[in-house]
C-alpha atoms as a PDB file:
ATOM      1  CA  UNK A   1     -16.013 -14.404 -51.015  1.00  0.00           C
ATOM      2  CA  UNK A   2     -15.639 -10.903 -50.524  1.00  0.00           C
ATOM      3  CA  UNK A   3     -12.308  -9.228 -49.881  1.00  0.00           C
ATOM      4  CA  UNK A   4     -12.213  -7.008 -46.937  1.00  0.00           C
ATOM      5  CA  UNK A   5     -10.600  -3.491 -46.760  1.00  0.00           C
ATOM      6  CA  UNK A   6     -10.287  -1.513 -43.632  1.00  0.00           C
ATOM      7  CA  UNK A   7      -9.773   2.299 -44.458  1.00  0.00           C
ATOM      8  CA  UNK A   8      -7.003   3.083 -41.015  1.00  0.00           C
ATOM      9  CA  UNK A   9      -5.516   6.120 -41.995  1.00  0.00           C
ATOM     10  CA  UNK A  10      -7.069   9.273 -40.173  1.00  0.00           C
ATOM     11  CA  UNK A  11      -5.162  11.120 -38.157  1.00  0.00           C
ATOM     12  CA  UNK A  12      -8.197  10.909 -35.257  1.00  0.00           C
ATOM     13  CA  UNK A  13      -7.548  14.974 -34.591  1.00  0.00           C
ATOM     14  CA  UNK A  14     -10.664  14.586 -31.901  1.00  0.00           C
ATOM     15  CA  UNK A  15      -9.026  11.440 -30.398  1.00  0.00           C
ATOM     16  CA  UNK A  16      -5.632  12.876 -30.064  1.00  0.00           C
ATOM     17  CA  UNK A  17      -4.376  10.303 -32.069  1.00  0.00           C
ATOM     18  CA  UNK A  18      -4.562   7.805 -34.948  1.00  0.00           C
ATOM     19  CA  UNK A  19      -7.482   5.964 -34.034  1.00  0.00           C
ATOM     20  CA  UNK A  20      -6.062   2.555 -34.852  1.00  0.00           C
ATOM     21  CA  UNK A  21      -3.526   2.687 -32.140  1.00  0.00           C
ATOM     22  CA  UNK A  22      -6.066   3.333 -29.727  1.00  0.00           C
ATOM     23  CA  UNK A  23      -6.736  -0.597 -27.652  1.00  0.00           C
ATOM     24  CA  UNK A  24     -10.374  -1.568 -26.544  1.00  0.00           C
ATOM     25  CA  UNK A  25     -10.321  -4.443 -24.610  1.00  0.00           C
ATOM     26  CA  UNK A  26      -6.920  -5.259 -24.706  1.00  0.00           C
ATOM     27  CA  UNK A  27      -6.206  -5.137 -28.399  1.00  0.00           C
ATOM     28  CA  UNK A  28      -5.714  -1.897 -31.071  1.00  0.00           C
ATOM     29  CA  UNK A  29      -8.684  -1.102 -33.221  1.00  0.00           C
ATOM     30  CA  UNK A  30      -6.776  -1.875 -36.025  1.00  0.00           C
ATOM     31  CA  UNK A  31      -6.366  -5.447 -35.184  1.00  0.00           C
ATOM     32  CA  UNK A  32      -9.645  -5.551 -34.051  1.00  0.00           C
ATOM     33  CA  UNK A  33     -11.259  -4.305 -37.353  1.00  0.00           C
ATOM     34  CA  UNK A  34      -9.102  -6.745 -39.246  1.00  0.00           C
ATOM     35  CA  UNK A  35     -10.098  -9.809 -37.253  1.00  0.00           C
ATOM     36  CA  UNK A  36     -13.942  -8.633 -37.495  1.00  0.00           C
ATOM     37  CA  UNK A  37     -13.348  -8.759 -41.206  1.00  0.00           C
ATOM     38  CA  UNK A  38     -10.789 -11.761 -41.378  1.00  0.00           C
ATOM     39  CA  UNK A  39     -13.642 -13.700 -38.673  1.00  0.00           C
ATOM     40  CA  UNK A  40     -16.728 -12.359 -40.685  1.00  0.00           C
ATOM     41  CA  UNK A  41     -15.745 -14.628 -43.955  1.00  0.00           C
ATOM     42  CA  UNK A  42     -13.632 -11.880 -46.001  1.00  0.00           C
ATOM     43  CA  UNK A  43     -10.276 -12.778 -47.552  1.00  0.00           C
ATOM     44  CA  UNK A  44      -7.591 -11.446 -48.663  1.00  0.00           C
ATOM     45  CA  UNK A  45      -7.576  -8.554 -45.803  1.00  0.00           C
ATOM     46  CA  UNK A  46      -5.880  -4.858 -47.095  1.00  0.00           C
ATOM     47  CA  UNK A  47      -5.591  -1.945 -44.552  1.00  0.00           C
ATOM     48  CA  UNK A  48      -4.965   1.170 -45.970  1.00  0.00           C
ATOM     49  CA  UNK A  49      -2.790   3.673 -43.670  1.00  0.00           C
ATOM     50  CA  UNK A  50      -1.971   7.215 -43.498  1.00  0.00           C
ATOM     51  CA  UNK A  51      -1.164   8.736 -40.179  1.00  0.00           C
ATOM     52  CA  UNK A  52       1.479   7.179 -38.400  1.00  0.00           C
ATOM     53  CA  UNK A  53       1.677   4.413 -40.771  1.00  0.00           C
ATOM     54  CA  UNK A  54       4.705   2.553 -39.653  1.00  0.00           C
ATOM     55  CA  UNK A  55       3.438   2.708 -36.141  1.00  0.00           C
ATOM     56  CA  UNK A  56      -0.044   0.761 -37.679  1.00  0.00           C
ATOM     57  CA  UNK A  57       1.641  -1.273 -39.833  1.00  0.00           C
ATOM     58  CA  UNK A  58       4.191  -3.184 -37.134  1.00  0.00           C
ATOM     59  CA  UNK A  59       0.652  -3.964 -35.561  1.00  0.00           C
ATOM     60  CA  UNK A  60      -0.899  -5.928 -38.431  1.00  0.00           C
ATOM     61  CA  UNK A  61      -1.141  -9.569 -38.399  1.00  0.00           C
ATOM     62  CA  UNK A  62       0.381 -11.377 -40.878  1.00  0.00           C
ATOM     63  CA  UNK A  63      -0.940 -12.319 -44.339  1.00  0.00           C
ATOM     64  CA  UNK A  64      -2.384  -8.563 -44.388  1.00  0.00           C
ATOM     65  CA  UNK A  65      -1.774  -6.550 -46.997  1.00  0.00           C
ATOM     66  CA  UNK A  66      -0.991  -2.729 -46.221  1.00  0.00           C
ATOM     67  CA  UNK A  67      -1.143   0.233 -48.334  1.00  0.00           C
ATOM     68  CA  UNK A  68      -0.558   3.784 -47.936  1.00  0.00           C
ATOM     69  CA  UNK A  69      -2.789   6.427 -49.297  1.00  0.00           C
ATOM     70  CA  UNK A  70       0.023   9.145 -50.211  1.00  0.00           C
ATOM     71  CA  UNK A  71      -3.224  11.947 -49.828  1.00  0.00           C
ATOM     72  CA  UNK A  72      -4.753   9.979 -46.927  1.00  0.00           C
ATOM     73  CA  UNK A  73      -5.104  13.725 -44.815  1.00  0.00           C
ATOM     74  CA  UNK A  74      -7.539  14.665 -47.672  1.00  0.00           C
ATOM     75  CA  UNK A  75     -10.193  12.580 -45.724  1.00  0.00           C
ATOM     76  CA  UNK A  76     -11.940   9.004 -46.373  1.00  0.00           C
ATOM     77  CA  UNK A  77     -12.301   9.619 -49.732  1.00  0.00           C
ATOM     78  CA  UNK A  78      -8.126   9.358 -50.764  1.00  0.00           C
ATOM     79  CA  UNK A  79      -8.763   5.951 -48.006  1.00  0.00           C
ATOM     80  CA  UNK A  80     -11.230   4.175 -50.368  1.00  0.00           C
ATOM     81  CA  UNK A  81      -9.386   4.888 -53.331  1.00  0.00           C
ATOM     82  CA  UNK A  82      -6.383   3.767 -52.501  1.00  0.00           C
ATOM     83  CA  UNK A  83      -8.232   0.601 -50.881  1.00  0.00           C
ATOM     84  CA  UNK A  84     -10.112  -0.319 -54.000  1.00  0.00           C
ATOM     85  CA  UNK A  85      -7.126   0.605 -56.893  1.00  0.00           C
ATOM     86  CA  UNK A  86      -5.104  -2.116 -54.219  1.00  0.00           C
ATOM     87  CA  UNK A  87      -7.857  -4.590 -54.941  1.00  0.00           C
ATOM     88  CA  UNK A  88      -7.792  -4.110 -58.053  1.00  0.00           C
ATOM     89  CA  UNK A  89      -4.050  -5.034 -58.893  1.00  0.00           C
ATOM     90  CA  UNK A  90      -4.767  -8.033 -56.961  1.00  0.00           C
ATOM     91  CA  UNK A  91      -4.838 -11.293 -59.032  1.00  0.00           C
ATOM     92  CA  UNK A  92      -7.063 -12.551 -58.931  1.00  0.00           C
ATOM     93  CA  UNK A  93      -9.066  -9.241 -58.761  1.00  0.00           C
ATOM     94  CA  UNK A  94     -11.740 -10.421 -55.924  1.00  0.00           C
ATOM     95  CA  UNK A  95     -15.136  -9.794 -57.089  1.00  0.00           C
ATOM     96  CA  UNK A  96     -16.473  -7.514 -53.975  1.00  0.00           C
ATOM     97  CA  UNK A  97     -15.349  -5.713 -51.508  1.00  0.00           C
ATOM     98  CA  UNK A  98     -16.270  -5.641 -47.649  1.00  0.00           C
ATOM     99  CA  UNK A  99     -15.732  -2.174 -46.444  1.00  0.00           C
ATOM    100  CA  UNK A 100     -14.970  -1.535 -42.587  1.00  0.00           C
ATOM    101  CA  UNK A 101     -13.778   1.397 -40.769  1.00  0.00           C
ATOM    102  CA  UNK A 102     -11.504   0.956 -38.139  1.00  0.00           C
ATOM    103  CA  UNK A 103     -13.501   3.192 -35.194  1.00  0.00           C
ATOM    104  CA  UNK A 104     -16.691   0.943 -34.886  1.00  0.00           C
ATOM    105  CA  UNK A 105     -15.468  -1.183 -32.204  1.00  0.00           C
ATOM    106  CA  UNK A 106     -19.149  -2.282 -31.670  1.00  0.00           C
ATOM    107  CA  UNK A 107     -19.030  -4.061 -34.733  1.00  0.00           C
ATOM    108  CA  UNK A 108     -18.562  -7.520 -34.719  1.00  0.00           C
ATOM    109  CA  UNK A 109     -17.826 -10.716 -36.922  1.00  0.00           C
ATOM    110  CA  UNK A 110     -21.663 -11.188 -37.261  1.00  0.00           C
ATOM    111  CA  UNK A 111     -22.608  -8.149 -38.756  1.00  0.00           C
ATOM    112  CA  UNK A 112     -19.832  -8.668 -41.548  1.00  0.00           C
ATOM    113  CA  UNK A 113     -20.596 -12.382 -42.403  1.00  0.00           C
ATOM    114  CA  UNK A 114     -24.128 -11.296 -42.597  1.00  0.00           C
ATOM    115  CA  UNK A 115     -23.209  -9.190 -45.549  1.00  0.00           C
ATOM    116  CA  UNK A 116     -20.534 -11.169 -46.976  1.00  0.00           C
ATOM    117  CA  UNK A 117     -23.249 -14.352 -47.008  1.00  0.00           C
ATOM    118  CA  UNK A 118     -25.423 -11.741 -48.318  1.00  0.00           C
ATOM    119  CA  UNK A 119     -24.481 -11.295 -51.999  1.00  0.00           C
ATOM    120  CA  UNK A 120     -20.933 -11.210 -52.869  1.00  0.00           C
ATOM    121  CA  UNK A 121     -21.268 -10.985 -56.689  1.00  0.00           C
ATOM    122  CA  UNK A 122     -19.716  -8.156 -59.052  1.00  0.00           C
ATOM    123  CA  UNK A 123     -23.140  -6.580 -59.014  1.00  0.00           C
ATOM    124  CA  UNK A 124     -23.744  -6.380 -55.234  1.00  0.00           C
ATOM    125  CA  UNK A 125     -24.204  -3.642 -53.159  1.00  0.00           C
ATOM    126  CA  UNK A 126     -25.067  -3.642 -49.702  1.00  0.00           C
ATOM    127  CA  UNK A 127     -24.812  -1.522 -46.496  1.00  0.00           C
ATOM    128  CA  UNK A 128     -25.186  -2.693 -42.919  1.00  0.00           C
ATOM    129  CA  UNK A 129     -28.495  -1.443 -41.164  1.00  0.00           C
ATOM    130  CA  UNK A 130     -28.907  -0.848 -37.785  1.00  0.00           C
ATOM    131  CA  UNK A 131     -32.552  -0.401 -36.644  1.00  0.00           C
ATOM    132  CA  UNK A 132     -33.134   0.893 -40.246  1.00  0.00           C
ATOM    133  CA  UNK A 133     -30.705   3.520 -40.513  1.00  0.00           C
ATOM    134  CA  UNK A 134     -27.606   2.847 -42.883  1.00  0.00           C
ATOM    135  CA  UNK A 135     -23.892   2.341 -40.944  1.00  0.00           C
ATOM    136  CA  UNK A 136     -20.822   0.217 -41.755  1.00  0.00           C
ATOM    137  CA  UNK A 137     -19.497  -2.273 -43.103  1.00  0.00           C
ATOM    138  CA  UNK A 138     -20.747  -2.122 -46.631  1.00  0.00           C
ATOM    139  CA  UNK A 139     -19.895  -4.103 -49.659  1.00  0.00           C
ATOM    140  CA  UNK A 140     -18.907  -3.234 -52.904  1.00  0.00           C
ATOM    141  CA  UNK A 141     -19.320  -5.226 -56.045  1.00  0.00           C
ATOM    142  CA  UNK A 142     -16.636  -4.948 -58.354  1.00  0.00           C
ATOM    143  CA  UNK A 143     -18.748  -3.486 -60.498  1.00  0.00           C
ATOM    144  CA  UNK A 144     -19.439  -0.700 -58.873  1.00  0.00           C
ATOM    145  CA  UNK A 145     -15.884   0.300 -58.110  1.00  0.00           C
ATOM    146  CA  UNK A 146     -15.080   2.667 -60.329  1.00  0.00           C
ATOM    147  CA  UNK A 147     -18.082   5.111 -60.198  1.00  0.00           C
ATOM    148  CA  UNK A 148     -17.574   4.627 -56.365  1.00  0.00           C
ATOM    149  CA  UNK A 149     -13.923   5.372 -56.296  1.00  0.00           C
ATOM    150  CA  UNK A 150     -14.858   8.434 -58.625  1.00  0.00           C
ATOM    151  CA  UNK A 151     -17.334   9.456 -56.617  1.00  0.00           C
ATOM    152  CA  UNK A 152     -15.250   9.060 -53.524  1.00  0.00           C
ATOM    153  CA  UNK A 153     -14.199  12.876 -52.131  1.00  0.00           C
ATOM    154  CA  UNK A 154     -13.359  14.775 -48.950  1.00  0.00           C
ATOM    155  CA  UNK A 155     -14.601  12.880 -46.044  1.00  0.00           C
ATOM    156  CA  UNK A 156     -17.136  11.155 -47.390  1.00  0.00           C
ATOM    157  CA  UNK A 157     -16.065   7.645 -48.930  1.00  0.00           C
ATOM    158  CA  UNK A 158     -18.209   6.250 -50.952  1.00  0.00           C
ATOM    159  CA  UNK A 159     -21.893   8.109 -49.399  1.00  0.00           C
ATOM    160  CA  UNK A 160     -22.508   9.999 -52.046  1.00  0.00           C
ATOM    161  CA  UNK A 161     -22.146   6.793 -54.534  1.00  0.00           C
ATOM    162  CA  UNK A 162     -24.286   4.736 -51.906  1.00  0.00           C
ATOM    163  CA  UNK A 163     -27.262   7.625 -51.100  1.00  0.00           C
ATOM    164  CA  UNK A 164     -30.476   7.017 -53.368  1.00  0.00           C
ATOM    165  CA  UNK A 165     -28.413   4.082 -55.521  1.00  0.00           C
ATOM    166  CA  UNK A 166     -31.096   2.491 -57.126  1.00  0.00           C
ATOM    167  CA  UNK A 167     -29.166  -1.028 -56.600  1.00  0.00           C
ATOM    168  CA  UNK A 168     -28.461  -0.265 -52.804  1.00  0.00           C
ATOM    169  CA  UNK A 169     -29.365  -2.812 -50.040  1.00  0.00           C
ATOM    170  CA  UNK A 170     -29.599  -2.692 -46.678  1.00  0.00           C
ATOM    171  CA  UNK A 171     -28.961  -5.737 -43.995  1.00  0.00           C
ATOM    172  CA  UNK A 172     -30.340  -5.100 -41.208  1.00  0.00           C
ATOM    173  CA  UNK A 173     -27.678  -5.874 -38.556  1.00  0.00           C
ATOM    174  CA  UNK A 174     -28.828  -4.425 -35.103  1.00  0.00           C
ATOM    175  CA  UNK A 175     -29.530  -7.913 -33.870  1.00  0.00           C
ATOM    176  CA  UNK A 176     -25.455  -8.423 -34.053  1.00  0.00           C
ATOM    177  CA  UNK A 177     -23.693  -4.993 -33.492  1.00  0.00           C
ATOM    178  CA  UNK A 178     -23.943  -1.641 -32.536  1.00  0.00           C
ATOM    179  CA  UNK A 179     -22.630   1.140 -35.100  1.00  0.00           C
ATOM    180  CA  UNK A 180     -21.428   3.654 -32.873  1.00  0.00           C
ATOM    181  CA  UNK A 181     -17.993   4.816 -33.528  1.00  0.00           C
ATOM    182  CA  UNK A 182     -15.771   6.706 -31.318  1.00  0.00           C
ATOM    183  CA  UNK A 183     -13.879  10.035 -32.603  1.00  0.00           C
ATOM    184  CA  UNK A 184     -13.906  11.580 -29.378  1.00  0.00           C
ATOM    185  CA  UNK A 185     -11.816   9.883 -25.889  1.00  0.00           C
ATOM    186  CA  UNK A 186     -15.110  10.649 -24.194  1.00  0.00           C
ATOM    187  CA  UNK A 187     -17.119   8.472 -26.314  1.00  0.00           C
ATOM    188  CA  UNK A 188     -14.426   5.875 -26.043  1.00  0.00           C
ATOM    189  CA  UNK A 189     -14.646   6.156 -22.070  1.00  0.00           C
ATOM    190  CA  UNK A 190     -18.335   5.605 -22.586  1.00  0.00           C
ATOM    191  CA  UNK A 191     -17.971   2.367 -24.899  1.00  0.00           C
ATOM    192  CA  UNK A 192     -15.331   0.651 -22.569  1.00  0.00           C
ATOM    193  CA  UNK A 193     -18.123   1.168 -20.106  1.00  0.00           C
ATOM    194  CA  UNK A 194     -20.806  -0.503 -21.285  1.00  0.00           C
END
């Protein structure tokens, strides 16, 4: 069983806002990317926050574990670190990780239990599909998490570890979710919409 780690800590400079304060149908993204983890088969749940981080944190269900990333306005890339180096004081250490980001409010339970019933092992790597181009969640064996937390700068998480990986996987998951996210209030407006 994977565990699952949201990366919540942008500031959401387009949005106005921290993203995971923003609701979509009735609930904040945060809590909405947790329980599409949490529902999707991944246990324990960490959230790692940045922006506004008390404000996130009195949303969180409990049994979640928070952490801050102390350089989280350096981009994704601080996020993932911080996420993985809290899985890895865990004990016991879990042996993947299920990688979500909290702005995909498209993506749903499905899509994550399709990749956590996937492969879970230390050697795993997969990355949701959608229509055969690559999107979110992914997971990330626990072997690969130190070249992908080294690899893991600016604003691009762990992409550059993932692109060309010769153990890389894709799931196709467009049957179950759509992989749009929204940085923008206008391409909110458009999701609550449809």
């Amino acid at each position: 069983m994977p565990a699952g780690l949201l990366l919540a800590a942008g500031a959401g400079r387009r949005m106005g806002g921290p993203k995971a304060l923003i609701e979509f149908e009735g609930e904040p993204l945060v809590r909405r990317a947790l329980r599409v983890l949490g529902d999707g088969g991944a246990t324990p749940l960490v959230v790692v926050l940045g922006a506004a981080a008390d404000e996130v944190r009195a949303l969180l269900p409990p049994g979640v574990l928070a952490v801050e990333a102390r350089d989280w306005a350096e981009g994704m890339g601080a996020s993932l670190r911080a996420g993985l180096d809290a899985l890895a004081a865990l004990d016991p250490v879990p042996v993947a990780a299920l990688v979500h980001l909290v702005d995909l409010p498209r993506v749903t339970p499905g899509a994550t239990a399709r990749l956590a019933e996937a492969d879970t092992g230390p050697e795993a790597l997969l990355r949701a599909a959608y229509e055969g181009r690559p999107g979110h969640p992914v997971l990330i064996g626990r072997r690969h998490w130190a070249a992908a937390r080294a690899a893991a700068v600016g604003d691009a998480g762990a992409r550059g570890y993932l692109a060309g990986h010769p153990d890389l996987r894709l799931v196709e998951c467009g049957d179950l979710a759509d992989p749009d996210d929204v940085d923008t209030p206008e391409q909110l407006a458009r999701l609550r919409r449809h």
